[in-house]
PDB file of N, CA and C in Angstrom:
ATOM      1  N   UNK A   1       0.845  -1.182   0.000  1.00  0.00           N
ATOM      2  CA  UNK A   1       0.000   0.000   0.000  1.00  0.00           C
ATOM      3  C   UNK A   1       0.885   1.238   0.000  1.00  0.00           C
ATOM      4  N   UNK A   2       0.350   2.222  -0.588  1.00  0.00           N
ATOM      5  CA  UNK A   2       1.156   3.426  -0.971  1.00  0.00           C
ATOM      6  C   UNK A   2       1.220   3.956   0.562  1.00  0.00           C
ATOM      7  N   UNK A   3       2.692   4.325   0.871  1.00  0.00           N
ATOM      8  CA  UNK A   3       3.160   4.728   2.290  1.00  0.00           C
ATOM      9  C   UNK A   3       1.689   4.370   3.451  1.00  0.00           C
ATOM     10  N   UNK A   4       1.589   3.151   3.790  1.00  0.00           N
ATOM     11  CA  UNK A   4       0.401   2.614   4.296  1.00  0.00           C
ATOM     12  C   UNK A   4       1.069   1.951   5.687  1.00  0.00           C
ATOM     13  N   UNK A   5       2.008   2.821   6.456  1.00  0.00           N
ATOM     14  CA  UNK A   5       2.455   2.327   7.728  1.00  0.00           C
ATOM     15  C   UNK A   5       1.682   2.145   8.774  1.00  0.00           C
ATOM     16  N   UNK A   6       0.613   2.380   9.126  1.00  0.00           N
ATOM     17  CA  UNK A   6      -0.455   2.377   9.981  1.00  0.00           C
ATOM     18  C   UNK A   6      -0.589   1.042   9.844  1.00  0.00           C
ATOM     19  N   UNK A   7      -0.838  -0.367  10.715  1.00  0.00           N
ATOM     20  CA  UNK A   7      -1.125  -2.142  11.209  1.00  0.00           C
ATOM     21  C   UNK A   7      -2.646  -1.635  11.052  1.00  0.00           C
ATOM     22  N   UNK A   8      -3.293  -1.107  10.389  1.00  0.00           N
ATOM     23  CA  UNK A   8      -4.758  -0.995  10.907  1.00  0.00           C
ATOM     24  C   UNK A   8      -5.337  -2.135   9.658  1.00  0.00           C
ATOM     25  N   UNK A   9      -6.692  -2.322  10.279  1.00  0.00           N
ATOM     26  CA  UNK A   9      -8.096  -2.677   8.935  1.00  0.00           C
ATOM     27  C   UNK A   9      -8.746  -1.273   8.466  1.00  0.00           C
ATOM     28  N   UNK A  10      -8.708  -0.258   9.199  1.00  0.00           N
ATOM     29  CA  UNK A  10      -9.195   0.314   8.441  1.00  0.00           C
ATOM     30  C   UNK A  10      -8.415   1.916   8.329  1.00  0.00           C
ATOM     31  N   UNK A  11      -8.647   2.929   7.607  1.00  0.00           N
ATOM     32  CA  UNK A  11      -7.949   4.435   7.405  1.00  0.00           C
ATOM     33  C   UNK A  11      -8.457   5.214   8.955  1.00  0.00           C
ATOM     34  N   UNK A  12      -7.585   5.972   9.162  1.00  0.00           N
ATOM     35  CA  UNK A  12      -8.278   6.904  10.173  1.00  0.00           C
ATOM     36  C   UNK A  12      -8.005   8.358   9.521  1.00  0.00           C
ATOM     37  N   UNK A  13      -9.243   9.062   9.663  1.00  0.00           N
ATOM     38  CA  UNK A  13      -9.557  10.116   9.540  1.00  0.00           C
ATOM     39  C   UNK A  13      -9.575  11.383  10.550  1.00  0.00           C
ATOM     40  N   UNK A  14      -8.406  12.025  10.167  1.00  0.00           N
ATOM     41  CA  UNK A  14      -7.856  12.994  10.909  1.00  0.00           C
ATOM     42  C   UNK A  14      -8.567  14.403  11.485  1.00  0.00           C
ATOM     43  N   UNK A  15      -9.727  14.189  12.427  1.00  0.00           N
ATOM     44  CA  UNK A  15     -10.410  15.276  13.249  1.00  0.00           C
ATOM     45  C   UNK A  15      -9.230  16.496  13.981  1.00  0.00           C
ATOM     46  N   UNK A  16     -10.072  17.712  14.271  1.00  0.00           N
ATOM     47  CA  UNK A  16     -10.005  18.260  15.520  1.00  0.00           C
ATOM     48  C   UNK A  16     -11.323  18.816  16.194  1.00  0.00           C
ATOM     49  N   UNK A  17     -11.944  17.979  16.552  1.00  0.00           N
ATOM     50  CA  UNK A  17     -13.409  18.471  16.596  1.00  0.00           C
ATOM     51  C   UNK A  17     -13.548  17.990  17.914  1.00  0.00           C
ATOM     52  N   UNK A  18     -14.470  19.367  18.804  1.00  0.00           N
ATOM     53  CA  UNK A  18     -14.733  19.360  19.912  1.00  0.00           C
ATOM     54  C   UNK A  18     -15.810  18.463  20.508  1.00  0.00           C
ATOM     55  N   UNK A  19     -16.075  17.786  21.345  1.00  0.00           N
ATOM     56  CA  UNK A  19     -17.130  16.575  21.569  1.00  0.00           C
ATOM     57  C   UNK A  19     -17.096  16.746  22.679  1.00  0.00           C
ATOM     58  N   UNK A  20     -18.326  15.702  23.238  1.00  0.00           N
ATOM     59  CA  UNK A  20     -18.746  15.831  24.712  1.00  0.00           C
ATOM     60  C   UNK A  20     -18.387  13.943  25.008  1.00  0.00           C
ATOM     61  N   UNK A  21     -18.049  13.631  26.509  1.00  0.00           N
ATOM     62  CA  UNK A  21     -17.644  12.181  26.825  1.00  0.00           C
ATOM     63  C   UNK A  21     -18.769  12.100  28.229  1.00  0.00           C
ATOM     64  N   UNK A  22     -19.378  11.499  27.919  1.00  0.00           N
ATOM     65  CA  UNK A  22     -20.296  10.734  28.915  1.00  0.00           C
ATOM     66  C   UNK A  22     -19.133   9.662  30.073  1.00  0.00           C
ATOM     67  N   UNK A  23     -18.509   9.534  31.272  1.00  0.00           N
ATOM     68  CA  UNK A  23     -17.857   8.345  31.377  1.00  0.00           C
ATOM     69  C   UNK A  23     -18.837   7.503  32.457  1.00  0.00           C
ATOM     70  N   UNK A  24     -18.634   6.385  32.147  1.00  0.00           N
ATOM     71  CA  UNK A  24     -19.622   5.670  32.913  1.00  0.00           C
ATOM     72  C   UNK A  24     -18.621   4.947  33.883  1.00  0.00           C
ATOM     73  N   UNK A  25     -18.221   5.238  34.905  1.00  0.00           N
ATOM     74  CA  UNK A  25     -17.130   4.538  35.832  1.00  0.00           C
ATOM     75  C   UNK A  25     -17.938   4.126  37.120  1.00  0.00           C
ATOM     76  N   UNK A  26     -17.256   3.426  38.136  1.00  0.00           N
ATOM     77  CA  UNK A  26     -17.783   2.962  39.149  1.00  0.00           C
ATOM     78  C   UNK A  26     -18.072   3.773  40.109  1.00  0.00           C
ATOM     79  N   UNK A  27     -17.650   5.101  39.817  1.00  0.00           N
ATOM     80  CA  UNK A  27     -18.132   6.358  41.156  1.00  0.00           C
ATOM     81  C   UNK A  27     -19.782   6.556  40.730  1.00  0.00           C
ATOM     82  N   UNK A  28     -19.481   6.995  39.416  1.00  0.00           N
ATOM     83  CA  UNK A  28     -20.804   7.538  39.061  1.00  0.00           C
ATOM     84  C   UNK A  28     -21.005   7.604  37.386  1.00  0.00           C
ATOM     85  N   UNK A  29     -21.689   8.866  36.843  1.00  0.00           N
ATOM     86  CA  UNK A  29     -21.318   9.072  35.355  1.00  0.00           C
ATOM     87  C   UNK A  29     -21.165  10.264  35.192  1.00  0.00           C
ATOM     88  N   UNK A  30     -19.969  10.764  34.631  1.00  0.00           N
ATOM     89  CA  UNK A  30     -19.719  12.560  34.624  1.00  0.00           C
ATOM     90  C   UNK A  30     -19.357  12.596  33.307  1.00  0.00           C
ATOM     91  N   UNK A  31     -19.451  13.803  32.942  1.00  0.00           N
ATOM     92  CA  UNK A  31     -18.882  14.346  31.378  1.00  0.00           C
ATOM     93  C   UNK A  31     -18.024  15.191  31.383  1.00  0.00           C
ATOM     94  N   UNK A  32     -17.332  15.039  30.147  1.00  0.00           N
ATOM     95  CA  UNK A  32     -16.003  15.939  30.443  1.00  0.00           C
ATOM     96  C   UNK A  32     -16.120  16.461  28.710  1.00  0.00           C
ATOM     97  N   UNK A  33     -14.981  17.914  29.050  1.00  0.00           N
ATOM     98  CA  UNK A  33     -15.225  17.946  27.945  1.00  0.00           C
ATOM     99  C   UNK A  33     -13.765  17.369  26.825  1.00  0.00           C
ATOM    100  N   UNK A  34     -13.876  17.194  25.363  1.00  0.00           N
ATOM    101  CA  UNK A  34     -12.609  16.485  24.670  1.00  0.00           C
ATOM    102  C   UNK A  34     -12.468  17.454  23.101  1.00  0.00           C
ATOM    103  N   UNK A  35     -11.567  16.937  22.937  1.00  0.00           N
ATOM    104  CA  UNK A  35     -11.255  17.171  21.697  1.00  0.00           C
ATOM    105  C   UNK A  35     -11.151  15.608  21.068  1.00  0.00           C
ATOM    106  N   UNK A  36     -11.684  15.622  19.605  1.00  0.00           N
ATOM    107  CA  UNK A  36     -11.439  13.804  18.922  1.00  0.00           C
ATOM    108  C   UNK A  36     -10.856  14.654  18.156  1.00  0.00           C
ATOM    109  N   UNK A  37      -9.324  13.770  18.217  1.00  0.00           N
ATOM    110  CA  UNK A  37      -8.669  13.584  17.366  1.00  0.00           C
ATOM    111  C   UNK A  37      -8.150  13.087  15.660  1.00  0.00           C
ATOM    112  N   UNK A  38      -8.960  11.667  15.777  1.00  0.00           N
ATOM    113  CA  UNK A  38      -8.678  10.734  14.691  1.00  0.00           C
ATOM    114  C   UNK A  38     -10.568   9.815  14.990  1.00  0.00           C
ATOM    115  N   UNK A  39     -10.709   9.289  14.049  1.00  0.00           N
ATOM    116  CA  UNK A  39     -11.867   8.300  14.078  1.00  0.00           C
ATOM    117  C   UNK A  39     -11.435   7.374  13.022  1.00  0.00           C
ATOM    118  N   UNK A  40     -11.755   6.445  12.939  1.00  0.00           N
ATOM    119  CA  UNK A  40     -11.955   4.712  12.097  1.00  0.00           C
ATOM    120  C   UNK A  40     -13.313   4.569  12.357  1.00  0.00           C
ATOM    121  N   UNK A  41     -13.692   2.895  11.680  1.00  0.00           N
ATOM    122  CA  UNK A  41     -14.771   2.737  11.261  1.00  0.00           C
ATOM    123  C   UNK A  41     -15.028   1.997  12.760  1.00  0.00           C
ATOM    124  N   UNK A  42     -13.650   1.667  13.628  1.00  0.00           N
ATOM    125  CA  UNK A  42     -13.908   1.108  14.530  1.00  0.00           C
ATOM    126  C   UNK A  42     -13.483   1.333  15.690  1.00  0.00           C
ATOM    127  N   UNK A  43     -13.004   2.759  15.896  1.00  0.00           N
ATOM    128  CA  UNK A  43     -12.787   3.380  17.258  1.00  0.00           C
ATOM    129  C   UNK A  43     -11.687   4.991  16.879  1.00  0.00           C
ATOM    130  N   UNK A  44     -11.869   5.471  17.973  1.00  0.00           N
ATOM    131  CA  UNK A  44     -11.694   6.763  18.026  1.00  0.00           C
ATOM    132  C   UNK A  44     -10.504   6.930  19.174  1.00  0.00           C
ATOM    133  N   UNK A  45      -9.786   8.496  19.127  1.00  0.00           N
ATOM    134  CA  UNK A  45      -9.100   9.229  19.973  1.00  0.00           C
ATOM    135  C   UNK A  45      -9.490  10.312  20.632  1.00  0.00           C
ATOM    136  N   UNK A  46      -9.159  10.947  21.644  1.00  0.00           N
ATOM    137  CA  UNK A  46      -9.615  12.108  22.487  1.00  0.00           C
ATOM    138  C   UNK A  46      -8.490  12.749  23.223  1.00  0.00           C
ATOM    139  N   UNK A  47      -8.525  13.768  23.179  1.00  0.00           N
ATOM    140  CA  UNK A  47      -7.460  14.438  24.054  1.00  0.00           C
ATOM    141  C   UNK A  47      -8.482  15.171  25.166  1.00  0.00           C
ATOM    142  N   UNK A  48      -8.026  14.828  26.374  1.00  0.00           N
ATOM    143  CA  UNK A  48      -9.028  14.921  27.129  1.00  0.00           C
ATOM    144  C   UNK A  48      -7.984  15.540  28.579  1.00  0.00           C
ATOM    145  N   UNK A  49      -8.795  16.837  29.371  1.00  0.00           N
ATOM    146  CA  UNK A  49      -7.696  17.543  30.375  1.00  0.00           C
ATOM    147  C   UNK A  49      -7.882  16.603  31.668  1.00  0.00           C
ATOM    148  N   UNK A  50      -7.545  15.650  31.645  1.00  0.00           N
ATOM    149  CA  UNK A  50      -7.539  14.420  32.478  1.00  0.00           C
ATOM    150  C   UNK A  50      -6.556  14.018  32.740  1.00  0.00           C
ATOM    151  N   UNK A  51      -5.895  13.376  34.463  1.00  0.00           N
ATOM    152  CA  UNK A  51      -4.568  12.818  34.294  1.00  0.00           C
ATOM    153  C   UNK A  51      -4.764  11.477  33.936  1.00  0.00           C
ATOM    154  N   UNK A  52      -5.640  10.929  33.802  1.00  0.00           N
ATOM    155  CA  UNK A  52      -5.887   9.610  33.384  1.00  0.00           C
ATOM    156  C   UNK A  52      -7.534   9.114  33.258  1.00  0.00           C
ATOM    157  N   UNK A  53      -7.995   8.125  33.053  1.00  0.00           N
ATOM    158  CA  UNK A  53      -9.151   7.310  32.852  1.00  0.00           C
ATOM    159  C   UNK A  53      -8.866   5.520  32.393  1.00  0.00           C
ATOM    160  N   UNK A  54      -8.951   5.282  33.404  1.00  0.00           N
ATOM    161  CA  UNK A  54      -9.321   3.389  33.628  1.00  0.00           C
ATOM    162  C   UNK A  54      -9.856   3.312  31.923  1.00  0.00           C
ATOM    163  N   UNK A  55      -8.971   1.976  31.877  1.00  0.00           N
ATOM    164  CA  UNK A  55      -9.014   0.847  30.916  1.00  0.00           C
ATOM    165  C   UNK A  55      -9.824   0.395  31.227  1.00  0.00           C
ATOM    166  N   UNK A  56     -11.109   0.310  29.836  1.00  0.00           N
ATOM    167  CA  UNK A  56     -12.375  -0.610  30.236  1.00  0.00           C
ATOM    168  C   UNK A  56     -13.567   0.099  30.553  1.00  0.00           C
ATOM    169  N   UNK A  57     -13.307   1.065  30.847  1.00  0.00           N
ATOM    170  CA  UNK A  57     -14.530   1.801  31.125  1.00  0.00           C
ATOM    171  C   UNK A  57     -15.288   2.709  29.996  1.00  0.00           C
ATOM    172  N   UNK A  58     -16.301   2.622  30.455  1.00  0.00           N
ATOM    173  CA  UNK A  58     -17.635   2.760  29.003  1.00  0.00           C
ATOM    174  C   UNK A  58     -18.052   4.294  29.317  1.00  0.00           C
ATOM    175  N   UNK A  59     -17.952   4.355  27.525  1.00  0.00           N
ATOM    176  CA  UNK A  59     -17.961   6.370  27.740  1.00  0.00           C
ATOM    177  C   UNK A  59     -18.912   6.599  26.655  1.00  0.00           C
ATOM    178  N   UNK A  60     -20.052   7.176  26.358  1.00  0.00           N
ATOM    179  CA  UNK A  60     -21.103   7.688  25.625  1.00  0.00           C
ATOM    180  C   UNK A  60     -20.128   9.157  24.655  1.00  0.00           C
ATOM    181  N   UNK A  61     -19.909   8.954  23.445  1.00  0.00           N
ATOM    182  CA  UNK A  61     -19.532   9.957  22.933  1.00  0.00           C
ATOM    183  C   UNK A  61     -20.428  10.398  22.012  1.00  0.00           C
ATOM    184  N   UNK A  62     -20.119  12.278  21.874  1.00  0.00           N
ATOM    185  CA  UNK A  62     -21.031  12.727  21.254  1.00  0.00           C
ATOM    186  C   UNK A  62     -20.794  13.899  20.674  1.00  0.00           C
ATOM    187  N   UNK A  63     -20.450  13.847  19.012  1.00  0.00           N
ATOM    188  CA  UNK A  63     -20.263  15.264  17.902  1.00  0.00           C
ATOM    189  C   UNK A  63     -20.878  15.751  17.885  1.00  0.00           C
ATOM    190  N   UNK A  64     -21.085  16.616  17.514  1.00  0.00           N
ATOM    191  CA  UNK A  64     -22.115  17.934  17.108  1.00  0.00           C
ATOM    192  C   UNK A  64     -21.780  18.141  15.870  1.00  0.00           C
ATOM    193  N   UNK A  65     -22.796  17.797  15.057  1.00  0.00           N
ATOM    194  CA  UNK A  65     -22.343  18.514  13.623  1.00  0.00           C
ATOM    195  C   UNK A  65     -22.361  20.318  12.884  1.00  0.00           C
ATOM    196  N   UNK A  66     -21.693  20.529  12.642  1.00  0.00           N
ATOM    197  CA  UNK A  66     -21.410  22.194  12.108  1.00  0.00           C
ATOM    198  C   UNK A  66     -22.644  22.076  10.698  1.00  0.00           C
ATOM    199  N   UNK A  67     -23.015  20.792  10.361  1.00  0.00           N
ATOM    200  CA  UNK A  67     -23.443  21.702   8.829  1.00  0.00           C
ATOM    201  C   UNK A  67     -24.710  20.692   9.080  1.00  0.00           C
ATOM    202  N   UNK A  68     -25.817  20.969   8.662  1.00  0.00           N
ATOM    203  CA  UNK A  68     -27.271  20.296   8.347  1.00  0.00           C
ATOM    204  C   UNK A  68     -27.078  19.236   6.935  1.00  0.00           C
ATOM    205  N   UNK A  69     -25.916  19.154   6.497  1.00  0.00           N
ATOM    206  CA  UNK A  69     -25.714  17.970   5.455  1.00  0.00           C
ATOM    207  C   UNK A  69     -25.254  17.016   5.955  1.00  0.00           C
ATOM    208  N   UNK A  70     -24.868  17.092   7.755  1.00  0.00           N
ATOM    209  CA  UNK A  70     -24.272  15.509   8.120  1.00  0.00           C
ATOM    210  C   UNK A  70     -24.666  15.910   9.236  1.00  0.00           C
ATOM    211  N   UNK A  71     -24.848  14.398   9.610  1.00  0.00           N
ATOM    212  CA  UNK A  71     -25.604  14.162  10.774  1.00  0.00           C
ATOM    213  C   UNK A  71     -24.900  14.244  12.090  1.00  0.00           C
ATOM    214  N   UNK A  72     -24.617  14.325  13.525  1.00  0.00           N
ATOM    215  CA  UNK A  72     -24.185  14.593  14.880  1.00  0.00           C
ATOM    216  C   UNK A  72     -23.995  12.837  14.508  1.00  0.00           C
ATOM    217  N   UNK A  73     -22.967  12.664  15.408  1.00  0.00           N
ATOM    218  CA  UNK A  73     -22.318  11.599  15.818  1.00  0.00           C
ATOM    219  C   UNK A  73     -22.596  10.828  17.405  1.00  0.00           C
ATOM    220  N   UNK A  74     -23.306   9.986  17.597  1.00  0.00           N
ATOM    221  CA  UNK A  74     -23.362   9.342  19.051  1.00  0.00           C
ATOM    222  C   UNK A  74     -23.326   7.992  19.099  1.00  0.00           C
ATOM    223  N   UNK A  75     -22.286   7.408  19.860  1.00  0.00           N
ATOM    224  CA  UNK A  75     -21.745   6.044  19.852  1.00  0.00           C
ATOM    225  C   UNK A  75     -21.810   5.654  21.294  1.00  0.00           C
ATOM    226  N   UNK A  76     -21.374   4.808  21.458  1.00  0.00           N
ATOM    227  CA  UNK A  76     -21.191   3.934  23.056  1.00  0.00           C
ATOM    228  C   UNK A  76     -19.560   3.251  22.447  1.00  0.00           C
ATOM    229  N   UNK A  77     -18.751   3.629  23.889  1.00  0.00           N
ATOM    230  CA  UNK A  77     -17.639   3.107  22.999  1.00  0.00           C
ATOM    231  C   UNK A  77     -16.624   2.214  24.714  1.00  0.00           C
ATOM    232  N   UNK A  78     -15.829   1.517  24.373  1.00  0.00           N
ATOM    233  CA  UNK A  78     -15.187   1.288  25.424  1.00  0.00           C
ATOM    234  C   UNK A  78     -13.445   1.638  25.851  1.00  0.00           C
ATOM    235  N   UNK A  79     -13.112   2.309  26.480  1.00  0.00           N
ATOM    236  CA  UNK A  79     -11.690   2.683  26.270  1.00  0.00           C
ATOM    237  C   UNK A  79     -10.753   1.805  26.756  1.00  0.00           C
ATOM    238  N   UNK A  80      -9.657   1.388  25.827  1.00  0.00           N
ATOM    239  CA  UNK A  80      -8.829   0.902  25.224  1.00  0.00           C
ATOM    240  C   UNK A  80      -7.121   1.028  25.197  1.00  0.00           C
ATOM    241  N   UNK A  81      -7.121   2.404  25.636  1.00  0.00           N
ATOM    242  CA  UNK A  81      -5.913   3.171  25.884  1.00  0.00           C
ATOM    243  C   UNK A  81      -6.103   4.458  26.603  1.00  0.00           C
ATOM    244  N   UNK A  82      -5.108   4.582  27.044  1.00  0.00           N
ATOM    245  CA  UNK A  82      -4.402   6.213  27.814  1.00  0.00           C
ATOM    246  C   UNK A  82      -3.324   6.188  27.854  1.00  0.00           C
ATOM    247  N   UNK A  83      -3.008   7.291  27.097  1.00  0.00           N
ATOM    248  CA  UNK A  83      -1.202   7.948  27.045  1.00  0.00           C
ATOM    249  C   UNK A  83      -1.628   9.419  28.124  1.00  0.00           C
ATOM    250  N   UNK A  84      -0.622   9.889  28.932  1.00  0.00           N
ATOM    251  CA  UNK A  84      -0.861  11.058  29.141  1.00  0.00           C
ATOM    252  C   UNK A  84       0.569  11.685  28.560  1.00  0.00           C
ATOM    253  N   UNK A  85      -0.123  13.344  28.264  1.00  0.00           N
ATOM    254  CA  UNK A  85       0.764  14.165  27.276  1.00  0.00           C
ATOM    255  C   UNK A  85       1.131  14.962  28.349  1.00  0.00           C
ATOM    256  N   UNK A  86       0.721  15.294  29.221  1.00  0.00           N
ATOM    257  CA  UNK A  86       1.441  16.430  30.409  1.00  0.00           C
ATOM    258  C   UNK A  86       0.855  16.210  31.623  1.00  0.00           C
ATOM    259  N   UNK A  87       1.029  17.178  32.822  1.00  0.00           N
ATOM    260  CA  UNK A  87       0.535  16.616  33.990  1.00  0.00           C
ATOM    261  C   UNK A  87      -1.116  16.732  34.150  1.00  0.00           C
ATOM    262  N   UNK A  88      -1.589  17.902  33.358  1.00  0.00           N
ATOM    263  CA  UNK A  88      -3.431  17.651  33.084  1.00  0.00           C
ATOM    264  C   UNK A  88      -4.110  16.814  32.023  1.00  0.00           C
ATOM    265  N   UNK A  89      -3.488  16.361  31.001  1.00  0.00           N
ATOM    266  CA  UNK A  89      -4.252  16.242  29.821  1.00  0.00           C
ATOM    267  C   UNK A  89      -3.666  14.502  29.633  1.00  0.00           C
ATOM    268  N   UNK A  90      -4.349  13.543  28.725  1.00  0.00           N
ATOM    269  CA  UNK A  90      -3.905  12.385  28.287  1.00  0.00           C
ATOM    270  C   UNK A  90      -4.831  12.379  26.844  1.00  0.00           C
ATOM    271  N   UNK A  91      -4.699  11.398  25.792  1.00  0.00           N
ATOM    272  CA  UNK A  91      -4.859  10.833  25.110  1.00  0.00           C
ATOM    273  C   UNK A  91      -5.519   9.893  25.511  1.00  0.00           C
ATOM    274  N   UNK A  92      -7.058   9.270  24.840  1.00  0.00           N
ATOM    275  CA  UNK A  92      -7.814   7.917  25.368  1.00  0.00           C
ATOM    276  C   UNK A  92      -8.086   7.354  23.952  1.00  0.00           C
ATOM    277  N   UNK A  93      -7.943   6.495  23.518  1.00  0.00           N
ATOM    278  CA  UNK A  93      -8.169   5.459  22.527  1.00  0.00           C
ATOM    279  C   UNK A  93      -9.586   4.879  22.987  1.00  0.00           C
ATOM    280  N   UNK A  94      -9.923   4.698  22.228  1.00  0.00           N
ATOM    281  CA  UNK A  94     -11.680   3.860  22.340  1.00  0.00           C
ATOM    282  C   UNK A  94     -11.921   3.126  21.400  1.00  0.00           C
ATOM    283  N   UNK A  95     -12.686   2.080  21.819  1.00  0.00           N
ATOM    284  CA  UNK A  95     -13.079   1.003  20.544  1.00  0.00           C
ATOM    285  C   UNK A  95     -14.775   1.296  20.717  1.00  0.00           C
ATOM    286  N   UNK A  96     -15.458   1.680  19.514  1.00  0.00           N
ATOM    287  CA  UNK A  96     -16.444   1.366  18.952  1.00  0.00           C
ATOM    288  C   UNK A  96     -17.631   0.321  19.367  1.00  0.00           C
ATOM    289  N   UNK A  97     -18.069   0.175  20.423  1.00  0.00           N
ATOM    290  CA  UNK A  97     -19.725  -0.993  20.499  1.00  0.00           C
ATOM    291  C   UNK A  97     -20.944  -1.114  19.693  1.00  0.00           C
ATOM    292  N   UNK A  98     -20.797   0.450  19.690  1.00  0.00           N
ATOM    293  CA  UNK A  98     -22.368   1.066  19.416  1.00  0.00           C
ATOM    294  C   UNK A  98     -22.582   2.362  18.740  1.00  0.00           C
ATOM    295  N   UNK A  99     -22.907   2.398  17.267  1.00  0.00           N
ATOM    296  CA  UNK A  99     -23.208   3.764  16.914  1.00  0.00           C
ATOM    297  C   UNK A  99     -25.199   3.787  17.079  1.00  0.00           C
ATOM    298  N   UNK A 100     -25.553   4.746  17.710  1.00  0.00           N
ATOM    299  CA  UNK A 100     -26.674   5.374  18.240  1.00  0.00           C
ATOM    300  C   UNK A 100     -27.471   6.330  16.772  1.00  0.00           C
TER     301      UNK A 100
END
């Protein structure tokens, strides 16, 4: 594949679009707010001002669309990863369950 270094099945498509994260953890369910990064057909990224968020835990995400030719985005997704980038903020990887 033409410069096709990415191990994926599928392309990811390079966001910076502001979204809302539902997290469903064992305290309770709070929302925070994110930036998505990247999306696939089968999971997504977030930069999120968090020092972290548990592996495994189920987060309701949700776009807002800018234009009346495409539709808002709402999934159920489960997270998968956390990198953190500084002492407030990390990176969360999510895999895809449920588009809504």
């Amino acid at each position: 594949m033409l410069g096709y270094d990415d191990k994926r099945n599928f392309f990811r498509m390079m966001l910076n679009s502001p979204c809302e994260l539902t997290v469903h953890d064992e305290e309770s369910s709070r929302s925070l707010q994110a930036v998505c990064k990247d999306i696939s057909a089968t999971g997504m990224s977030f930069e999120v001002e968090e020092q972290s968020v548990e592996i495994g835990t189920q987060v309701d995400v949700s776009i807002e669309s800018t234009s009346s030719q495409i539709p808002s985005l709402n999934a159920k997704a489960k997270i998968v990863r956390c990198d953190n980038i500084s002492e407030n903020s990390c990176v969360i990887g999510v895999e895809i369950s449920e588009m809504k």
